[in-house]
N, C-alpha and C. Protein backbone atom coordinates (compact mmCIF):
# COMPACT_ATOMS: atom_id res chain seq x y z
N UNK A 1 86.15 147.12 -46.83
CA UNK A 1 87.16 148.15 -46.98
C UNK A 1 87.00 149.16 -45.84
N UNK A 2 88.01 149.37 -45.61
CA UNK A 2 87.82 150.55 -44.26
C UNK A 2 88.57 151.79 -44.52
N UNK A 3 88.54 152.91 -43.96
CA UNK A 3 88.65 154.10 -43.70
C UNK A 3 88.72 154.85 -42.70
N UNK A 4 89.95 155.73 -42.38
CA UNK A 4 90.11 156.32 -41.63
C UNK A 4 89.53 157.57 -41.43
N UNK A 5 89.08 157.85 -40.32
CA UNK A 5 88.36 159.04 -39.89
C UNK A 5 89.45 160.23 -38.78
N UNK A 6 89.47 161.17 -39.27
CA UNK A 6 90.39 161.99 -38.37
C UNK A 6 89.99 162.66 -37.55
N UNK A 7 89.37 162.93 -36.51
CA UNK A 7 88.10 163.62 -35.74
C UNK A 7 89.06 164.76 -34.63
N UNK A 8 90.72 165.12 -34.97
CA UNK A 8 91.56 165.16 -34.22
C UNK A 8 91.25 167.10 -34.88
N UNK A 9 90.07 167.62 -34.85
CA UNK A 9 90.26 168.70 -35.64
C UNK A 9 89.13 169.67 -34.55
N UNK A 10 89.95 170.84 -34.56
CA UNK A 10 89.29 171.56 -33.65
C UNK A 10 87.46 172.06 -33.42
N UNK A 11 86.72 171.70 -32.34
CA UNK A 11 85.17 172.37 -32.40
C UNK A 11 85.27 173.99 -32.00
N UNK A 12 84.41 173.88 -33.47
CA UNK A 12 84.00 175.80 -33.23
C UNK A 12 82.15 175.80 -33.01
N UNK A 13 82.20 177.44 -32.47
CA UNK A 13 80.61 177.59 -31.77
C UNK A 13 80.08 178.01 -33.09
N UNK A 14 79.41 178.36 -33.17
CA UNK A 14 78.63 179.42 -34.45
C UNK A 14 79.30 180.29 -35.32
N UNK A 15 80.14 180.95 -34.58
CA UNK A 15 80.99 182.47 -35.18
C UNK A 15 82.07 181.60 -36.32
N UNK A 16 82.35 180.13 -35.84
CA UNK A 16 83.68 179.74 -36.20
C UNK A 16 84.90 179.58 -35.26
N UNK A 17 84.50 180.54 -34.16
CA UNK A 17 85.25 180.16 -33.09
C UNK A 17 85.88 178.87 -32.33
N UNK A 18 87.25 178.67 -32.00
CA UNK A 18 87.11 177.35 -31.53
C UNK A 18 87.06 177.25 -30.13
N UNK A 19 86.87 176.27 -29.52
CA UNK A 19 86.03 176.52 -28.44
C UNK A 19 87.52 176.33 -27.23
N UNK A 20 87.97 177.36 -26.37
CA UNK A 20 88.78 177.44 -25.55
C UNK A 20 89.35 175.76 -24.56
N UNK A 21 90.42 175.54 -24.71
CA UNK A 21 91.33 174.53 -24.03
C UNK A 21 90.42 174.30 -22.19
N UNK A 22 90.41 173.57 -22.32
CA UNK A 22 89.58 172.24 -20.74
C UNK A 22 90.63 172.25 -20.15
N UNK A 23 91.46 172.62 -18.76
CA UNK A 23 92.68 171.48 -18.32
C UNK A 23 93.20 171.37 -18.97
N UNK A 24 93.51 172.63 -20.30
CA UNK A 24 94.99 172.71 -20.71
C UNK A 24 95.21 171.76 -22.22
N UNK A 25 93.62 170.59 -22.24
CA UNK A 25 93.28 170.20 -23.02
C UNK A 25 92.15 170.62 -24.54
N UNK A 26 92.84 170.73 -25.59
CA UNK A 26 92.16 171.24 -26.53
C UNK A 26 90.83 170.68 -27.25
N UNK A 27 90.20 171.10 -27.46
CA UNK A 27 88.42 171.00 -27.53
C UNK A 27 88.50 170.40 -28.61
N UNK A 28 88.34 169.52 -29.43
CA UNK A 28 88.70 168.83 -30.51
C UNK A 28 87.12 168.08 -30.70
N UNK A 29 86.45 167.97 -32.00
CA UNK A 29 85.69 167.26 -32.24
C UNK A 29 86.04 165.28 -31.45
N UNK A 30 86.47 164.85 -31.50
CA UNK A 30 86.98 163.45 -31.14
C UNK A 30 86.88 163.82 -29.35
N UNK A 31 87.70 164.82 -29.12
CA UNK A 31 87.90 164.74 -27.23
C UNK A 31 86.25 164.87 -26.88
N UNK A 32 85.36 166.04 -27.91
CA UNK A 32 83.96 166.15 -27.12
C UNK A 32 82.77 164.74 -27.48
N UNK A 33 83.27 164.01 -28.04
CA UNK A 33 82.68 162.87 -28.73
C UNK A 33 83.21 161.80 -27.58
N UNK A 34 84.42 161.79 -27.58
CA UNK A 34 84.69 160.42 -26.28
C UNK A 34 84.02 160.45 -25.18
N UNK A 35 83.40 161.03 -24.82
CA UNK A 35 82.62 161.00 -23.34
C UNK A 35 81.17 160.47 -23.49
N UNK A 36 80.37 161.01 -24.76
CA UNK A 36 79.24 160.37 -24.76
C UNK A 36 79.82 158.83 -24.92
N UNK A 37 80.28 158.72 -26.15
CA UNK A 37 80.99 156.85 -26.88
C UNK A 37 81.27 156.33 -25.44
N UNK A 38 82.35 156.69 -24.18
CA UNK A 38 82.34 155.83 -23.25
C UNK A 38 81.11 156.27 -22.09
N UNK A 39 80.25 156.94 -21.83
CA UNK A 39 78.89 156.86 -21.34
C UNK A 39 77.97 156.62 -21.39
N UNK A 40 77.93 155.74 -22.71
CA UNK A 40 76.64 155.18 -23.37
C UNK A 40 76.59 153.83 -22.91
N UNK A 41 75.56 153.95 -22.69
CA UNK A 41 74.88 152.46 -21.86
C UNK A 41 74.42 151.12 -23.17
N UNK A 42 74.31 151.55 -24.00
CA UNK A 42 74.41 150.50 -25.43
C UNK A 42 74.96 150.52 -26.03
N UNK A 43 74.62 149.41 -27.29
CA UNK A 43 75.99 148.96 -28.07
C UNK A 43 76.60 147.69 -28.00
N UNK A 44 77.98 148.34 -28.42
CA UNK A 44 79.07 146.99 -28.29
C UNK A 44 80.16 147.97 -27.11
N UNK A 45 80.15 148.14 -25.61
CA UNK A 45 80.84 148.40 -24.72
C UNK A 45 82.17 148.73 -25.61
N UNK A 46 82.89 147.02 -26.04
CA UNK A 46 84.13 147.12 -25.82
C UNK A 46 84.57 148.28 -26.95
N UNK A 47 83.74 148.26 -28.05
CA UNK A 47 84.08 148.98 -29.38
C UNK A 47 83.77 150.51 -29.08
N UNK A 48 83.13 150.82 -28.61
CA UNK A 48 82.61 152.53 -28.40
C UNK A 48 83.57 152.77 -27.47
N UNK A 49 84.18 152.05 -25.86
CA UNK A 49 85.26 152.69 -25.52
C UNK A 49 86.20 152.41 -25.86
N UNK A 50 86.79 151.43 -26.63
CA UNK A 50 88.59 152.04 -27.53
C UNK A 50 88.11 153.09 -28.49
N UNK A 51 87.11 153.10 -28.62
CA UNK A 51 86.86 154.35 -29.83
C UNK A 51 87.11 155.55 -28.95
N UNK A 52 86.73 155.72 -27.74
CA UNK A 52 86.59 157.05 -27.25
C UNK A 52 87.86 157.27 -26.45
N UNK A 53 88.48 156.37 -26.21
CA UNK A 53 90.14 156.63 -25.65
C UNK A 53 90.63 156.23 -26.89
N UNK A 54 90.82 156.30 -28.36
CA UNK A 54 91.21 156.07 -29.14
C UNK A 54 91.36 158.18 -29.47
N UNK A 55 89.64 158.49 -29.43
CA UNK A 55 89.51 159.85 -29.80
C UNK A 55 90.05 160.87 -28.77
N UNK A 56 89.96 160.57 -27.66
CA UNK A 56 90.60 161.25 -26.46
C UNK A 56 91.99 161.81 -26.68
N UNK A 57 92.53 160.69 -26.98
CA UNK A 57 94.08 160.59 -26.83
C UNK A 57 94.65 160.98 -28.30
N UNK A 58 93.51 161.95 -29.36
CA UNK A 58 93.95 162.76 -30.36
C UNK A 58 94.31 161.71 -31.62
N UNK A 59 93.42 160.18 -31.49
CA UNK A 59 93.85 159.26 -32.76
C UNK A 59 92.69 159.15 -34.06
N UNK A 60 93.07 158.81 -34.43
CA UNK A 60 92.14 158.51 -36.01
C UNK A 60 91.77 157.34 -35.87
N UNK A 61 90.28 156.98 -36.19
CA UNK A 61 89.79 156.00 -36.08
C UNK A 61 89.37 155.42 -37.43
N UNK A 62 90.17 153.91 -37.52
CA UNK A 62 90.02 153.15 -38.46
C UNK A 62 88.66 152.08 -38.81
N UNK A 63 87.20 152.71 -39.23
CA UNK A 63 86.37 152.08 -39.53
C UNK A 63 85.97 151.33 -40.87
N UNK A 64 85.58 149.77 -40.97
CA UNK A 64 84.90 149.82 -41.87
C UNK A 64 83.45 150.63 -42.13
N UNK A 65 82.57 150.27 -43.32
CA UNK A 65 81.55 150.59 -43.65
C UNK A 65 80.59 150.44 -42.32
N UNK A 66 80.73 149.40 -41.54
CA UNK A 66 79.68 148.75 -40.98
C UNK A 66 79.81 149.53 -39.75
N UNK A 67 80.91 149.78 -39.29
CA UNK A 67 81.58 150.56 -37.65
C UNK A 67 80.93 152.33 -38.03
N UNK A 68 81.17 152.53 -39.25
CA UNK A 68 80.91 153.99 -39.47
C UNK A 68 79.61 154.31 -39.16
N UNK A 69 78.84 153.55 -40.08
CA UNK A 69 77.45 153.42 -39.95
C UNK A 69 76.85 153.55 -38.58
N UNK A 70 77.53 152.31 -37.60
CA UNK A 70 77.13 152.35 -36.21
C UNK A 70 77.47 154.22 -35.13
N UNK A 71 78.70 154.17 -35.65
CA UNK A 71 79.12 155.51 -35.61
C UNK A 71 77.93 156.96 -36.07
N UNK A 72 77.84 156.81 -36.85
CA UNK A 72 76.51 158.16 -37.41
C UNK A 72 75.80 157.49 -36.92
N UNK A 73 74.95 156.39 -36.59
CA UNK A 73 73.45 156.43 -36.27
C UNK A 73 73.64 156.84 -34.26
N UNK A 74 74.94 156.52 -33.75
CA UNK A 74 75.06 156.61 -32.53
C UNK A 74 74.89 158.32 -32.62
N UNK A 75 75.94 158.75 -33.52
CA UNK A 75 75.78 160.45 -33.42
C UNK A 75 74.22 161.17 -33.54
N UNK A 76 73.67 160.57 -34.31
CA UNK A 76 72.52 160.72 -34.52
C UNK A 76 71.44 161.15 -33.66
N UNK A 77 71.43 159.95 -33.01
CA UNK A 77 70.54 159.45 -31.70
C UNK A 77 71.27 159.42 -30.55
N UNK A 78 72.11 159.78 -29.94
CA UNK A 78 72.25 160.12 -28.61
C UNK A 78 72.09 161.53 -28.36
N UNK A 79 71.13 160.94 -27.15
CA UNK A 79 70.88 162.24 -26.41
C UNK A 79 71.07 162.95 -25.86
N UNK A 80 72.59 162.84 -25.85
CA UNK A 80 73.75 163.63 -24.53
C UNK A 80 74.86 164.84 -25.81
N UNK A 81 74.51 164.65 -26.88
CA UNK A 81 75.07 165.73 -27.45
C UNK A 81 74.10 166.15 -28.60
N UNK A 82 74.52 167.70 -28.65
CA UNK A 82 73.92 168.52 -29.66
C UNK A 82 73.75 168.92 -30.33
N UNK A 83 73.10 169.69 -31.40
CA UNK A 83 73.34 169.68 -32.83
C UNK A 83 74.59 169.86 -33.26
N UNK A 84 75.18 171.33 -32.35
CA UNK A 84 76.57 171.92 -32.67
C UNK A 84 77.39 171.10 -32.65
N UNK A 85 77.80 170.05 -32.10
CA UNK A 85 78.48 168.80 -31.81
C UNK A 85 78.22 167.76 -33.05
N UNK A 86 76.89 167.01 -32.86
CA UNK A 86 76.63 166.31 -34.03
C UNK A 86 76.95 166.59 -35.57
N UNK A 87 76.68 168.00 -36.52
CA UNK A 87 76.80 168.47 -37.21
C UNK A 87 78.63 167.80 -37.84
N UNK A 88 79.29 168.63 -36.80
CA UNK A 88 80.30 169.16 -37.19
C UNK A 88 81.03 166.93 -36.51
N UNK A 89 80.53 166.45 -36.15
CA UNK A 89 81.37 165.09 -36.04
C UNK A 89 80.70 164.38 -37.76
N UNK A 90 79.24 164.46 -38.16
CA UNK A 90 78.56 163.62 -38.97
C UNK A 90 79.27 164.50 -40.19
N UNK A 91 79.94 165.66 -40.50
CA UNK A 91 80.73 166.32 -41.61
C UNK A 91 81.88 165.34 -41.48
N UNK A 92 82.90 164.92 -41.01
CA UNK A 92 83.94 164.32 -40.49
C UNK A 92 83.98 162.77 -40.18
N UNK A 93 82.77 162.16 -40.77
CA UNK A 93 82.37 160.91 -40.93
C UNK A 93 81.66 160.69 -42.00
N UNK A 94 81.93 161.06 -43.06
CA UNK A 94 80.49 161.13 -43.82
C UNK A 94 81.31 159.69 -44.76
N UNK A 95 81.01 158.96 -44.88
CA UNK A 95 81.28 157.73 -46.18
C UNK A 95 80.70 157.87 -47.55
């Protein structure tokens, strides 16, 4: 059974704040997540980047159990993003 994840929802800093537009582009949990998913050197390549031009481009990602899973343990353990980041994607994935 699978489930959609909506990650199309704005990142805030501490205060709650959300975090000011990139190039006009809005800071979205999913847009700051696509860059590690397509810079990560493991995995399954093809699946982490449609995921991250999936999240880029402001879409909802349709996981089963098994993709999610891979999903949080990637959030988890990569070392290119931070709690403030992790937190607020592993709220927004939770199964």
């Amino acid at each position: 059974m699978s489930k959609v994840f909506d990650l199309n929802v704005p990142i805030t800093d501490l205060a709650g704040k959300q975090f000011p537009a990139i190039d006009g582009q809005e800071q979205t949990v999913g847009v700051v997540l696509a860059p590690a998913l397509s810079g990560h050197n493991q995995g399954d390549p093809l699946k982490f980047f449609s995921w991250a031009v999936t999240l880029f481009n402001g879409g909802e990602l349709n996981l089963d159990e098994s993709d999610a899973i891979t999903l949080k343990e990637f959030v988890k353990t990569t070392p290119t993003l931070n709690n403030l980041v992790k937190a607020q994607v592993l709220k927004l994935i939770s199964i």
